[in-house]
Protein backbone atom coordinates (compact mmCIF):
# COMPACT_ATOMS: atom_id res chain seq x y z
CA UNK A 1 137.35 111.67 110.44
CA UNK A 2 138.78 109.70 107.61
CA UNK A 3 140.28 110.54 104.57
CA UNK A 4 140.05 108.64 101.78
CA UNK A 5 141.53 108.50 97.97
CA UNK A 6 138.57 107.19 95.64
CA UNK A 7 140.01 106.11 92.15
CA UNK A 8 142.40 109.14 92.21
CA UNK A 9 140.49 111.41 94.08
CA UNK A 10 142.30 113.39 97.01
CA UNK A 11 138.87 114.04 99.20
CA UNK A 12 138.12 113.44 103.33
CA UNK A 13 135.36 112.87 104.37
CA UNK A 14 133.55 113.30 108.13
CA UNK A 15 130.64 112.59 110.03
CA UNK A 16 129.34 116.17 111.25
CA UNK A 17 126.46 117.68 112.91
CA UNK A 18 125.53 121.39 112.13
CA UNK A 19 123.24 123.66 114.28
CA UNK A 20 121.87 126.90 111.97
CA UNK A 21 119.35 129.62 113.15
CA UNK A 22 118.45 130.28 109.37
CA UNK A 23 116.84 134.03 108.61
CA UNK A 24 115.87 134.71 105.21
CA UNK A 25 112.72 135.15 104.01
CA UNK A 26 111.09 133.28 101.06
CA UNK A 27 107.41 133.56 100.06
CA UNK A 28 106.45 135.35 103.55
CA UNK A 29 108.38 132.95 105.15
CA UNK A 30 110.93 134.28 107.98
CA UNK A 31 114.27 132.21 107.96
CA UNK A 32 118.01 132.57 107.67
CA UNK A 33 121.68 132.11 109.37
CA UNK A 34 124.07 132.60 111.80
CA UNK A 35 127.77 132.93 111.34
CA UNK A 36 128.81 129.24 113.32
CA UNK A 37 132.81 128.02 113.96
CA UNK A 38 134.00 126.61 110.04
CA UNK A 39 136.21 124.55 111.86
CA UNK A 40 134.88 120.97 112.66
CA UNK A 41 137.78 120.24 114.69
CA UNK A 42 136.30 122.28 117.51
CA UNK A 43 133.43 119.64 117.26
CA UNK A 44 133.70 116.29 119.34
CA UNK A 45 133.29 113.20 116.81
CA UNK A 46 132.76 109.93 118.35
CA UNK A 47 135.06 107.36 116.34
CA UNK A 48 131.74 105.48 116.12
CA UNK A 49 130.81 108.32 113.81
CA UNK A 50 133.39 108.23 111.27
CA UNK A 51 131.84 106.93 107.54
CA UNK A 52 133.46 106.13 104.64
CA UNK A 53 131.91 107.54 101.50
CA UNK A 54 129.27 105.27 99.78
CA UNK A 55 128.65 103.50 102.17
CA UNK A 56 125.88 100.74 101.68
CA UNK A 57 123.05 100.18 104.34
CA UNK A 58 120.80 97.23 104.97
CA UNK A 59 117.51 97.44 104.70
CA UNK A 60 114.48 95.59 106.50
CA UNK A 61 113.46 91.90 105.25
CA UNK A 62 110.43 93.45 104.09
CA UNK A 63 108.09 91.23 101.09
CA UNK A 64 107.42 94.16 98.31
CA UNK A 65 108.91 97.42 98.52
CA UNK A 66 108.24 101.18 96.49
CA UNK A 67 110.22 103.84 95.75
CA UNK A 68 109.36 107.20 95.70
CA UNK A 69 111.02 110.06 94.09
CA UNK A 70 110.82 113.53 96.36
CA UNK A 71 113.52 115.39 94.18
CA UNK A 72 115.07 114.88 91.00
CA UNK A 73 116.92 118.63 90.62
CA UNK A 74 118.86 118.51 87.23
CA UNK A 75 119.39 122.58 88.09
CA UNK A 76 117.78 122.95 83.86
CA UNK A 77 115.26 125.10 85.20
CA UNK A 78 114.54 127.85 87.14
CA UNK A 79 116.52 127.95 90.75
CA UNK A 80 116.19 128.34 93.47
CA UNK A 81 112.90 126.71 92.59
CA UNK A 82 112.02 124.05 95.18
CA UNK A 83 115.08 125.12 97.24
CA UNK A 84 115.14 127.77 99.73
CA UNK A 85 118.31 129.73 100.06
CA UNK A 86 120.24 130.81 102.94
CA UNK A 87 123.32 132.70 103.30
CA UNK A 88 125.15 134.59 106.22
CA UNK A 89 126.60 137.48 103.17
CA UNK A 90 125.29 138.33 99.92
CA UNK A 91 126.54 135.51 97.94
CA UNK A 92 124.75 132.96 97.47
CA UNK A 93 124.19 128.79 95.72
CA UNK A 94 123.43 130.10 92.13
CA UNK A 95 122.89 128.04 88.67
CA UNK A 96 126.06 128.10 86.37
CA UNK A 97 126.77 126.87 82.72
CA UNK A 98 130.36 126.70 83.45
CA UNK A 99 130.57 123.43 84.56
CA UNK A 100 127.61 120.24 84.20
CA UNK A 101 127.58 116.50 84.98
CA UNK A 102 124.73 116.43 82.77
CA UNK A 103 123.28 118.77 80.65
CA UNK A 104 124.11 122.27 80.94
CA UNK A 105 123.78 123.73 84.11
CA UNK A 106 124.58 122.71 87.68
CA UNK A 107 124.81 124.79 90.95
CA UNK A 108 127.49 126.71 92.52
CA UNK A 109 128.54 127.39 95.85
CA UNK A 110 129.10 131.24 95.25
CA UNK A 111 126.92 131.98 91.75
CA UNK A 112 124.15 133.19 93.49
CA UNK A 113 123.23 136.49 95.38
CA UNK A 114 123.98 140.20 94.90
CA UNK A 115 127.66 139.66 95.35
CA UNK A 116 128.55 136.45 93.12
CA UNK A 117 131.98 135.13 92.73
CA UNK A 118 133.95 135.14 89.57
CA UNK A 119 133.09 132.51 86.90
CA UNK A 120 135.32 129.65 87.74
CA UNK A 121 135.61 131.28 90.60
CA UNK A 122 137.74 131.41 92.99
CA UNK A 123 135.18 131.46 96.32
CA UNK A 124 135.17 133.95 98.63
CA UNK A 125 136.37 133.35 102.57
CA UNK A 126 134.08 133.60 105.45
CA UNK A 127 131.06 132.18 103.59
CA UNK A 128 127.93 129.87 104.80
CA UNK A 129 125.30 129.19 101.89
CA UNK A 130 122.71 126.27 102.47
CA UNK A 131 120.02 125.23 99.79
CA UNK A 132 117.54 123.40 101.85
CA UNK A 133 114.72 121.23 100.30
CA UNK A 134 111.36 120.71 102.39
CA UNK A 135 109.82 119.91 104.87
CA UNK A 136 108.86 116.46 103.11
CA UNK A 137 107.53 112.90 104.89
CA UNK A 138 109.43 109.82 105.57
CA UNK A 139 106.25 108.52 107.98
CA UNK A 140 106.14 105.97 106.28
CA UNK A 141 109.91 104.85 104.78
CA UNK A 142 112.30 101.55 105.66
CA UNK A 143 114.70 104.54 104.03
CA UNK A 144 115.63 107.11 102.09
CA UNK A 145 118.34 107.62 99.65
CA UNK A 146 119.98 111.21 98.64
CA UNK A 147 122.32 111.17 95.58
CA UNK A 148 123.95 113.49 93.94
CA UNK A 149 126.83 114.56 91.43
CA UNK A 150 130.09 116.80 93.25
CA UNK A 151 133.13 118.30 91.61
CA UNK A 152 134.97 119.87 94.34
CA UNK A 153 138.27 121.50 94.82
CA UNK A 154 138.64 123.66 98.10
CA UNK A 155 141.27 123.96 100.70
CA UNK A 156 142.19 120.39 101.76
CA UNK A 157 141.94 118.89 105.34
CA UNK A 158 144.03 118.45 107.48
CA UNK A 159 143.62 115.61 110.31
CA UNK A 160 140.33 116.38 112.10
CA UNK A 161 140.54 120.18 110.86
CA UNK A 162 137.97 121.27 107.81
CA UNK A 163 138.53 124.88 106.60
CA UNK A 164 136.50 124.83 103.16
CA UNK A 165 133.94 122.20 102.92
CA UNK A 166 130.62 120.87 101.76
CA UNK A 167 128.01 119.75 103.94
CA UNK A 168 125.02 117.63 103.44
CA UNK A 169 122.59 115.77 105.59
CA UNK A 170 119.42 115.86 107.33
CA UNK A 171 117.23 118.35 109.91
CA UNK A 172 113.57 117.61 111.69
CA UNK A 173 113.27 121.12 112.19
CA UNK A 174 114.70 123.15 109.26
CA UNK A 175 117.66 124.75 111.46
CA UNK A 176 119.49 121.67 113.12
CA UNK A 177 121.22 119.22 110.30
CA UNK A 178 123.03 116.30 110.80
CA UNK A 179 125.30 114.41 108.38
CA UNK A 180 128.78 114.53 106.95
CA UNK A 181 131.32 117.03 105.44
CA UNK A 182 134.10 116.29 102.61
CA UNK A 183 136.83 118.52 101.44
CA UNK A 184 139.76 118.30 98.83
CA UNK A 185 140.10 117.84 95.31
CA UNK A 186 137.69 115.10 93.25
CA UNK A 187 139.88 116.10 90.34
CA UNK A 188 136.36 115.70 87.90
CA UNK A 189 132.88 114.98 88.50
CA UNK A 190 132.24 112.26 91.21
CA UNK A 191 128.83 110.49 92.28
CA UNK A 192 128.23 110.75 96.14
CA UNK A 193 125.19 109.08 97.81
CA UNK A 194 124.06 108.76 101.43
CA UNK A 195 121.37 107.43 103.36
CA UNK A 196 119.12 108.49 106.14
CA UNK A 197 119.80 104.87 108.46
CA UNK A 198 123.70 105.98 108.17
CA UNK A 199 122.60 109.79 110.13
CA UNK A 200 123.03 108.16 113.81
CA UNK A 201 122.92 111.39 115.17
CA UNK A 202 118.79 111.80 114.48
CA UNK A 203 116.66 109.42 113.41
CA UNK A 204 114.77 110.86 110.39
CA UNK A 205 112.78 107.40 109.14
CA UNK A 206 109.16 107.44 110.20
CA UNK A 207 109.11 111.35 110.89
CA UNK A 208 106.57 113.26 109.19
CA UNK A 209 108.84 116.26 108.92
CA UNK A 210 112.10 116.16 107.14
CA UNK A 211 114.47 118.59 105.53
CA UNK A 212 117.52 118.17 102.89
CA UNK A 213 120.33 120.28 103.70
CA UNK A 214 123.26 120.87 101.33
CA UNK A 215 125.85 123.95 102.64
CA UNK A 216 129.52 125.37 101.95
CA UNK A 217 131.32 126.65 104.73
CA UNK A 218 134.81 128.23 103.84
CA UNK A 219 137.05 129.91 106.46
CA UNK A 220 139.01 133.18 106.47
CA UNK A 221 141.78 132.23 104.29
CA UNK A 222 142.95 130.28 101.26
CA UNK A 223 140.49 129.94 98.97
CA UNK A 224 140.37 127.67 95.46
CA UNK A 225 137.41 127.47 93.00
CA UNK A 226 134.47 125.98 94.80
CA UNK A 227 131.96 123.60 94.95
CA UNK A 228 129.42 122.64 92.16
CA UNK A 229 126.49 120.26 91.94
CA UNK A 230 124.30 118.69 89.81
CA UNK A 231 121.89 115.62 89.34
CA UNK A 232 120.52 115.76 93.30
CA UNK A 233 117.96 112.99 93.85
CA UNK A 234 116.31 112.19 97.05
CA UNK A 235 114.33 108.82 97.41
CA UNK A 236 112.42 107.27 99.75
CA UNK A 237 111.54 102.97 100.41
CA UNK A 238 108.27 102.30 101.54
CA UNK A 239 106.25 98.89 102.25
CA UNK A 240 103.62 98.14 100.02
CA UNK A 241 100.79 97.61 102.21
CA UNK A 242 99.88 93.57 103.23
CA UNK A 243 96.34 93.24 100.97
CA UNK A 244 94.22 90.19 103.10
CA UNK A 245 91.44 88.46 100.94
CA UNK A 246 89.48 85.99 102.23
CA UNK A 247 86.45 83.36 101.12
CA UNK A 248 84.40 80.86 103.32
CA UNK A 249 81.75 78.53 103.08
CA UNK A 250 79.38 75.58 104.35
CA UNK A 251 76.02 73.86 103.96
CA UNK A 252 72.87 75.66 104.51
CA UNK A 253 71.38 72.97 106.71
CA UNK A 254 72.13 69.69 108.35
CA UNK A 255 71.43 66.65 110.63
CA UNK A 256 72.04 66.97 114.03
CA UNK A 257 75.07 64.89 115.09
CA UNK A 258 75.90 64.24 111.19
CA UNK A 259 79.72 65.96 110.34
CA UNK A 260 79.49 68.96 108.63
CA UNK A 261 82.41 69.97 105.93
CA UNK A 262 83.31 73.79 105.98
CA UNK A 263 86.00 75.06 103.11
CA UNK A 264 88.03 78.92 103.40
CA UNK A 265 90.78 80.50 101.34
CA UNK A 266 92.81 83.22 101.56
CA UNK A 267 95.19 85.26 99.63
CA UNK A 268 97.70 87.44 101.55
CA UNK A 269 99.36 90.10 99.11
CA UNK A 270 102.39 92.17 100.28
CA UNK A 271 102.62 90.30 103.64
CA UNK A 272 105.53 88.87 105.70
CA UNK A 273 103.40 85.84 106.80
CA UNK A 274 101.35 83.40 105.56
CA UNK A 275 96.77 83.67 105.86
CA UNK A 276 95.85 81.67 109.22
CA UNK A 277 92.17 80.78 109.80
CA UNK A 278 89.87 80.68 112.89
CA UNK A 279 86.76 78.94 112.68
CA UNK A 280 83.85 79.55 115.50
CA UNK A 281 80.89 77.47 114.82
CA UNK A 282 78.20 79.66 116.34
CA UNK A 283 77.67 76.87 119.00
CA UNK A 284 79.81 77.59 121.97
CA UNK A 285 82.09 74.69 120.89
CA UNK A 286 85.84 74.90 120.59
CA UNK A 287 87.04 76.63 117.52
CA UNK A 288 88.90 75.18 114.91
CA UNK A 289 92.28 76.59 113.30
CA UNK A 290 91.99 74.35 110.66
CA UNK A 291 91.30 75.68 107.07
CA UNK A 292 88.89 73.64 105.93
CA UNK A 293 87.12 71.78 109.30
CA UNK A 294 84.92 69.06 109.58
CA UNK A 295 82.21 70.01 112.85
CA UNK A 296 79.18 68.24 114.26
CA UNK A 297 76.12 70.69 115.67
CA UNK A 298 74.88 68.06 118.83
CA UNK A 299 71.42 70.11 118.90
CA UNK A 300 68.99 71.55 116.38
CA UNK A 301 68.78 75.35 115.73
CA UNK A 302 70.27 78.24 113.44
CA UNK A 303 73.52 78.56 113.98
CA UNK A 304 75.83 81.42 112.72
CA UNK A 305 79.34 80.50 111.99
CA UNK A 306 82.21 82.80 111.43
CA UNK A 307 85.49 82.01 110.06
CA UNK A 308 88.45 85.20 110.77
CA UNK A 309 91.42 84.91 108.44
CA UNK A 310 94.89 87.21 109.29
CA UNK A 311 97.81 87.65 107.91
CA UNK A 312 100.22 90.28 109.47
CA UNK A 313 97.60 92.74 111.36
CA UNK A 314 95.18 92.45 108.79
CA UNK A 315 92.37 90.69 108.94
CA UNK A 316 89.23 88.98 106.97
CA UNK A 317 85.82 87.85 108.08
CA UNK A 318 82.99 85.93 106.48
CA UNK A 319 80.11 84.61 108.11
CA UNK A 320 77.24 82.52 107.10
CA UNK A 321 73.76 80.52 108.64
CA UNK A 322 73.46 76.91 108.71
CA UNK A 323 69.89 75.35 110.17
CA UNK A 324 70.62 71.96 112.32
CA UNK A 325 67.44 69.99 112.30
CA UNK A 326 66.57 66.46 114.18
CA UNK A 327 66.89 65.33 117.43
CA UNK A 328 69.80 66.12 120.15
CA UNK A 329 72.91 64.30 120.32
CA UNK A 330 74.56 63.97 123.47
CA UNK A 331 77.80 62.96 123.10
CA UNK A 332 78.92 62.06 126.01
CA UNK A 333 76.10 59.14 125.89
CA UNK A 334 77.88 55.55 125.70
């Protein structure tokens, strides 16, 4: 656990993993939650775990990258919308005018439901509401990004013990979400990101089936006004694919034991290394790795040569006929 004061903020932050058996039920869907401990402190926390907030990752040395946007929720239209809700009472994440980042609405840990709190709250005790987005792919992401705009003020931590907190990380089945917690006061709106290389619990990246998971968990006393967001993005990085383009040529006919010039290009697009070229004369002779090589056919015939160009794991052939006329050459003749 670490706490942490970011330009005047009183907030803690902690690495956390959360186990749900969700039950609610959403377009025929059968899901929802179980009441779990809302004390983290009865968790064990490797110090290896502990994160301060924002942290930056690295990212693979990769040539050309994409990004992908999977949600961009400024809570201005309908909600729950994309996100399914989940709550172990009847109060619920609901959409709120009385506080924004942007625009005019944002969500609130207790607006929702049959049994909503007070505007401007104050939250009720003994609550657990997720809004969980998916399942979505990162197959095929270097990484993924979630953003998102908090103002918070619940009961403080204290040490390695969480009473009222927010929650948000990742799942690979829906139920089971990793990530990190952070309670206290951000006195205002405050920008929080996170990304899915920093959730060492699971490994998300290259999964076809991810979820988003963003919860409040408040104990059964001492309460304050809540949690709200706004502005939630999640993004994903993804390779451009390495694009392989090849040409190749030589003479249609030639003179027994007379040189013959052959000529290739290649363009590699998006790759981490640079075209190489294989040339195999058709002849049973040794190839060539040169790009542009200079051969001798010792007997007459059709030959069919082939020249292979790769760059990464892709790869590009073109092939062509040359006719050797005249006598035999042997070589090896002084």
């Amino acid at each position: 656990m670490i706490v942490k004061s970011i330009e005047g903020e009183a907030v803690s932050i902690h690495r956390y993993t959360i186990s749900l058996v969700l039950f609610f039920t959403m377009i025929g869907l059968t899901v929802g939650a179980e009441t779990i401990s809302t004390r983290p402190a009865s968790l064990t926390v490797p110090s290896s775990e502990v994160r301060s907030d924002r942290t930056e990752s690295g990212t693979l040395p990769l040539p050309s990258k994409a990004t992908e946007t999977l949600v961009n929720d400024t809570f201005e239209g309908t909600f729950p919308g994309q996100w399914q809700l989940s709550s172990s009472s009847t109060t619920s994440w609901g959409r709120t005018t009385y506080r924004a980042s942007g625009g005019s609405h944002s969500v609130y840990c207790a607006g929702g439901g049959d049994n909503p709190a007070p505007t401007g709250g104050p939250y009720f005790n003994d609550m657990l509401v997720f809004m969980i987005f998916g399942p979505f792919s990162l197959a095929d992401a270097q990484e993924a990004s979630v953003a998102f705009d908090l103002w918070m003020k619940t009961e403080p931590a204290s040490g390695d013990n969480y009473y009222d907190y927010l929650f948000y990380g990742l799942s690979l089945n829906g139920q089971n979400f990793s990530g990190f917690i952070t309670a206290g006061d951000t006195q205002g709106w405050s920008d929080r990101s996170f990304n899915a290389s920093e959730i060492t619990a699971i490994n998300t990246l290259g999964q076809s089936q991810v979820w988003l998971g963003l919860a409040f968990i408040s104990d059964a006393s001492i309460t304050d006004e809540g949690v709200y967001l706004d502005n939630v993005v999640l993004t994903k990085t993804t390779s451009n694919p390495c694009n392989l383009t090849c040409s190749a040529s030589g003479p249609s006919s030639a003179n027994a034991g007379a040189p013959v010039s052959f000529t290739a290009s290649a363009t590699a697009t998006n790759c981490s290394s640079q075209p190489t070229y294989n040339w195999d004369f058709g002849d049973s002779s040794q190839d060539s790795t040169v790009r542009n090589p200079s051969h001798t056919y010792s007997s007459p015939g059709s030959y069919t040569w082939t020249m292979t160009a790769q760059a990464d794991t892709q790869t590009c052939t073109k092939t062509g006929t040359i006719t050797v006329t005249g006598s035999s050459v042997d070589f090896d003749r002084e």
